[in-house]
C-alpha atoms as a PDB file:
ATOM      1  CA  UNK A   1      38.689  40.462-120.557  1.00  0.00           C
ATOM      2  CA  UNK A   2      38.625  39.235-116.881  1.00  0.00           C
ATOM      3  CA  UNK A   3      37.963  35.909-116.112  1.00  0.00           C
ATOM      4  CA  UNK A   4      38.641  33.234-113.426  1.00  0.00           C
ATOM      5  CA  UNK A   5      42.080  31.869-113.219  1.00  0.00           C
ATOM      6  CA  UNK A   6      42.800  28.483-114.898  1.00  0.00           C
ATOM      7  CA  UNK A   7      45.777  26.111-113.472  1.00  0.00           C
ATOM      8  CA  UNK A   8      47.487  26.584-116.835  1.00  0.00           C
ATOM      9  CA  UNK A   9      47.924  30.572-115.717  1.00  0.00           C
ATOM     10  CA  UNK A  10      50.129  30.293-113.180  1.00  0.00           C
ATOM     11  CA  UNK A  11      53.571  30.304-114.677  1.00  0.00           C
ATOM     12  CA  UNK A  12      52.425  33.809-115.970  1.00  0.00           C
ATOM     13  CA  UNK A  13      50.590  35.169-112.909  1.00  0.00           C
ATOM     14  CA  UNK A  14      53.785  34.124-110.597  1.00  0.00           C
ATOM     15  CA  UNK A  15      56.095  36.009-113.656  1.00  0.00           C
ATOM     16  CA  UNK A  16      53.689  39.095-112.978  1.00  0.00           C
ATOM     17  CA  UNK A  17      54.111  38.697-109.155  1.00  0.00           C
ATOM     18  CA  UNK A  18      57.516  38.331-109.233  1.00  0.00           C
ATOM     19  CA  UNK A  19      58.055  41.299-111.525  1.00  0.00           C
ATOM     20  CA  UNK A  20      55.424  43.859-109.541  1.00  0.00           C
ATOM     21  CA  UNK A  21      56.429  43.003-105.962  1.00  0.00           C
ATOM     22  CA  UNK A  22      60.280  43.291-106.698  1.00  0.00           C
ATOM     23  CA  UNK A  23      59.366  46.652-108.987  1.00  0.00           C
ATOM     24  CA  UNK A  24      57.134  47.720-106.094  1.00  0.00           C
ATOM     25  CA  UNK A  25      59.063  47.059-103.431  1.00  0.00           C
ATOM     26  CA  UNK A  26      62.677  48.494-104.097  1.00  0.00           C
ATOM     27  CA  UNK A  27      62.783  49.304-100.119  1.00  0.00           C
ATOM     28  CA  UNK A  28      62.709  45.076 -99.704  1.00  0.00           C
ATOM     29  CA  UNK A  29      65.388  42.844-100.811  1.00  0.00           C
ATOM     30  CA  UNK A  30      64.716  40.987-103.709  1.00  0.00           C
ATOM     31  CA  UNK A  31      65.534  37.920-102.371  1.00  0.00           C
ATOM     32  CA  UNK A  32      62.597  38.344-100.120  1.00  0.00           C
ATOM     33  CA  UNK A  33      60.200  37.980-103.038  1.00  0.00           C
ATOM     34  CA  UNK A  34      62.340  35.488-104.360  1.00  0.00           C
ATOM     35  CA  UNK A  35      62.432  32.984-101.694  1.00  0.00           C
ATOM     36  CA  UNK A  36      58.690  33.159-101.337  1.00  0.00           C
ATOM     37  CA  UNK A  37      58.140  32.363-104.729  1.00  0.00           C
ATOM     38  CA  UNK A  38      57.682  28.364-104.434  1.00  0.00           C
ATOM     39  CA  UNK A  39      55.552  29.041-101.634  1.00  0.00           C
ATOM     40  CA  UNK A  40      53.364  31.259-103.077  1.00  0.00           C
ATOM     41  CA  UNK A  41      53.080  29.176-106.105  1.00  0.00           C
ATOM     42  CA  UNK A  42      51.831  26.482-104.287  1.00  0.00           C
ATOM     43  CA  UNK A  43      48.790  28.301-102.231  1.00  0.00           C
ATOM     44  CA  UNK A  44      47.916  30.692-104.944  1.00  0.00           C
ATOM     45  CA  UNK A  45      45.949  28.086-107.140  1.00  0.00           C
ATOM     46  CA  UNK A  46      43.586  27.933-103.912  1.00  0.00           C
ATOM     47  CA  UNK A  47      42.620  31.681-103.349  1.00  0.00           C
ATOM     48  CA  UNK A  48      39.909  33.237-105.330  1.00  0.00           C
ATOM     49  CA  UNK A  49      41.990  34.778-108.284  1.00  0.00           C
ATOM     50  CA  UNK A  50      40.673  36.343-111.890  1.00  0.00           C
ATOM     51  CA  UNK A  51      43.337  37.494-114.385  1.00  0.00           C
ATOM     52  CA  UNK A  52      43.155  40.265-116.984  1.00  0.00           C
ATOM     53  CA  UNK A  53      43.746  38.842-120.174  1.00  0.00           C
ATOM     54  CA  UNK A  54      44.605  41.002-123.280  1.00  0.00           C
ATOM     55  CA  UNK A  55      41.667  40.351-125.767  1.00  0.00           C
ATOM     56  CA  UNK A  56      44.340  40.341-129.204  1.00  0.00           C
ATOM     57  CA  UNK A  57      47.260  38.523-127.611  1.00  0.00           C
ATOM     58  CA  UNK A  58      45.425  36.493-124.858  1.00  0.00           C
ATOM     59  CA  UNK A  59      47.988  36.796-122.788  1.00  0.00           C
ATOM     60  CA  UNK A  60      47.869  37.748-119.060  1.00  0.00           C
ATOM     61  CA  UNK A  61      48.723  41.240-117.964  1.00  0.00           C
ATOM     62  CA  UNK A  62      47.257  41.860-114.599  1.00  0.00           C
ATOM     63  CA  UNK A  63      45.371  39.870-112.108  1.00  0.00           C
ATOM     64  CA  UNK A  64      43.663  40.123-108.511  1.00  0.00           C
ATOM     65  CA  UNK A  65      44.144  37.275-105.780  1.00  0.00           C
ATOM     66  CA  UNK A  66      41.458  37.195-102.661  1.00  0.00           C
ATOM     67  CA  UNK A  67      40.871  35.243 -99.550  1.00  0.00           C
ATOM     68  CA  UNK A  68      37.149  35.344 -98.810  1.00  0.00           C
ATOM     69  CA  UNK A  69      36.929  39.606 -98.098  1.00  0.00           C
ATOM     70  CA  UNK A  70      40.531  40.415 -98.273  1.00  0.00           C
ATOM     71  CA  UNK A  71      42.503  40.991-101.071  1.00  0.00           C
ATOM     72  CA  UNK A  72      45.835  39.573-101.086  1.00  0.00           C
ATOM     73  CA  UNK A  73      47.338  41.419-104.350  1.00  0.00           C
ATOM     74  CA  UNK A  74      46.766  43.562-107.359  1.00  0.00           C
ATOM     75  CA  UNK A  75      49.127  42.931-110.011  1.00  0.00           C
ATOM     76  CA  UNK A  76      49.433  43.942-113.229  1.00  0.00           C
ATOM     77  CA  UNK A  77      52.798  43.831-115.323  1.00  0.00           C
ATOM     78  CA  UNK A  78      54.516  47.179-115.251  1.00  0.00           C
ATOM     79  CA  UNK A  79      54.122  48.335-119.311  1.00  0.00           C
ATOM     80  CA  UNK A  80      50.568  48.117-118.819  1.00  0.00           C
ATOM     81  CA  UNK A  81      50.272  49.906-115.245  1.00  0.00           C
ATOM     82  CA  UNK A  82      48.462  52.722-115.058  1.00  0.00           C
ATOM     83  CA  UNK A  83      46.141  52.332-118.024  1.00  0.00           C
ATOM     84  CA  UNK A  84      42.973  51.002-115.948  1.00  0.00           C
ATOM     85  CA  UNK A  85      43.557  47.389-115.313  1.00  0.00           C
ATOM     86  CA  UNK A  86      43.923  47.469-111.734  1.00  0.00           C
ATOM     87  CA  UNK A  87      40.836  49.632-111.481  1.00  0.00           C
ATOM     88  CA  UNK A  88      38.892  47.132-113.657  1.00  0.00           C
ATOM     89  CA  UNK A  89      40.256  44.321-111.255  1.00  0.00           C
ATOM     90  CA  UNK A  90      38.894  45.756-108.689  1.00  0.00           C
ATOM     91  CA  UNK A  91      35.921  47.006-109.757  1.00  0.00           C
ATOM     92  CA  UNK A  92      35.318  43.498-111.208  1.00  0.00           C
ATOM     93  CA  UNK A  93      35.219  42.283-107.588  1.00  0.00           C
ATOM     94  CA  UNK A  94      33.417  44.945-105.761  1.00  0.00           C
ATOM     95  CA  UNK A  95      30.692  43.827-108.227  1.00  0.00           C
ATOM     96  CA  UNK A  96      29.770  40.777-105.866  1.00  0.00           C
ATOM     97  CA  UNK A  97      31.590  41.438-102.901  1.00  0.00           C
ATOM     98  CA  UNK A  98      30.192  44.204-100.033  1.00  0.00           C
ATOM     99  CA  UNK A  99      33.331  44.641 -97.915  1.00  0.00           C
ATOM    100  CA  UNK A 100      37.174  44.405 -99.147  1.00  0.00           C
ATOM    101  CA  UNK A 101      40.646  44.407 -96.404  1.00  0.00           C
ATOM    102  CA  UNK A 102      43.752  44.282 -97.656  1.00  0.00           C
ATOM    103  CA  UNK A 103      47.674  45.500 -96.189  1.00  0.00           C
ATOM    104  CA  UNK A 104      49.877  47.637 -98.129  1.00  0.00           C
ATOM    105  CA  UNK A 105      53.027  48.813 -96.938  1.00  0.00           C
ATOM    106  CA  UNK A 106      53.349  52.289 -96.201  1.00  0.00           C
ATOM    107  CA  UNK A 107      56.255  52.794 -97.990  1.00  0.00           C
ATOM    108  CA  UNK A 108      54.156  51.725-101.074  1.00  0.00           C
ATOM    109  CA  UNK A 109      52.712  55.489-101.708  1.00  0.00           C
ATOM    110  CA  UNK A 110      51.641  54.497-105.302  1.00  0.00           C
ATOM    111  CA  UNK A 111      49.526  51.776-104.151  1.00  0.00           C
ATOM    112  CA  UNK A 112      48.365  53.528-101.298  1.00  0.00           C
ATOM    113  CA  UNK A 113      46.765  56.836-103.536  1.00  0.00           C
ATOM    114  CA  UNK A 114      45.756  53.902-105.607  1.00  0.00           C
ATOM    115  CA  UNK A 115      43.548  52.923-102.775  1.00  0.00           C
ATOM    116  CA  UNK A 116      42.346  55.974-101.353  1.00  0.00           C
ATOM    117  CA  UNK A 117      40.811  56.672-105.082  1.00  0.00           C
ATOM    118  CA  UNK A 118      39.357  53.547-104.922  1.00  0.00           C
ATOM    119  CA  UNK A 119      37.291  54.895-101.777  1.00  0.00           C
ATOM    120  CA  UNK A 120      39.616  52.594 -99.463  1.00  0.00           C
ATOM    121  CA  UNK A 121      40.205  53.665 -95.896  1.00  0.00           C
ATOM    122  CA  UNK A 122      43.297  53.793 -93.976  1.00  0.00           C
ATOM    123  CA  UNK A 123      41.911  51.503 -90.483  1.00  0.00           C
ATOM    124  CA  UNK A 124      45.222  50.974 -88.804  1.00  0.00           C
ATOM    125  CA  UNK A 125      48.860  50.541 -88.939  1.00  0.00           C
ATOM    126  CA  UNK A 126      51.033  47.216 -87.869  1.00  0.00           C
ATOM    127  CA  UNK A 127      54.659  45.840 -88.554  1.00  0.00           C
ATOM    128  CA  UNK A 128      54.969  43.188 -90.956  1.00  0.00           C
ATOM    129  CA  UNK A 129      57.074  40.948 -88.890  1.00  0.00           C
ATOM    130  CA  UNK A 130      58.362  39.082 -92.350  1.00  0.00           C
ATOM    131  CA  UNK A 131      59.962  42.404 -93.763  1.00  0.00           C
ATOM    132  CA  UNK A 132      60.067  44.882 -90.278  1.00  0.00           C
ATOM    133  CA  UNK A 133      57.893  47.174 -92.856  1.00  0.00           C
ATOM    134  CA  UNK A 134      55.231  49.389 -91.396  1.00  0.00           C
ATOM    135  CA  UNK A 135      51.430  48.443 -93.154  1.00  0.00           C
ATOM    136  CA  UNK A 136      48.294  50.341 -93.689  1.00  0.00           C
ATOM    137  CA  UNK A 137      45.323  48.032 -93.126  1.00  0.00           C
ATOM    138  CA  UNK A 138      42.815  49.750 -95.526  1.00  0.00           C
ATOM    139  CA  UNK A 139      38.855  48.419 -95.715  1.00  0.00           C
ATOM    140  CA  UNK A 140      36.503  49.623 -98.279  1.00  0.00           C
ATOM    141  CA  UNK A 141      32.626  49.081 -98.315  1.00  0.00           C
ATOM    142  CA  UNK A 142      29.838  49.124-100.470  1.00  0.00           C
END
């Protein structure tokens, strides 16, 4: 089931984001993902953010965090990747949204293919000045 996030999720959602960027990211040092933790914690309750909750165990295994058009993150937890929740994330979203941005770094091939299935384009490429990592700015439209 997706539904909107509730403040009581967060403890699990920043577990899952924790987990996925550090699993996602080998090519950035953990401590990267760990000192941005509190910080992230903090603004995350004010983006636009629906979880993926198991419907036996009701517990969260994936969610999706946007700022107005652009999505900031897909996450789900890594036993249950690649069994349709990020697809029914995002699907969820590009049921009431025309237009969708997000970065991805370039290193990040899974999430890129990811992506281009999804119908996303690559638009352009920049630096990520926080990690020196090269990013893909992808767009997708209805």
């Amino acid at each position: 089931m997706i539904r909107k996030f509730r403040e009581n999720d967060l403890n699990s959602v920043m577990q899952i984001w924790l987990d996925t960027n550090i699993n996602a990211h080998s090519f950035i040092p953990k401590e990267y993902w760990t000192d941005n933790y509190e910080v992230v914690k903090e603004i995350l309750p004010q983006a636009e953010v629906y979880v993926y909750e198991d419907d036996d165990s009701h517990q969260i295994i994936g969610f999706i965090g946007l700022t107005n058009n652009y999505i900031a993150g897909i996450f789900v937890k890594e036993a249950a990747q690649s069994k349709g929740i990020g697809k029914q994330l995002l699907n969820y979203v590009k049921e009431f949204k025309t237009v969708l941005s997000l970065s991805v770094y370039q290193k990040n091939i899974r999430a890129i293919s990811f992506y281009q299935r999804e119908k996303f384009s690559i638009q352009s490429e920049n630096m990520d000045d926080c990690t020196n990592e090269k990013e893909y700015i992808m767009d997708w439209s209805k």
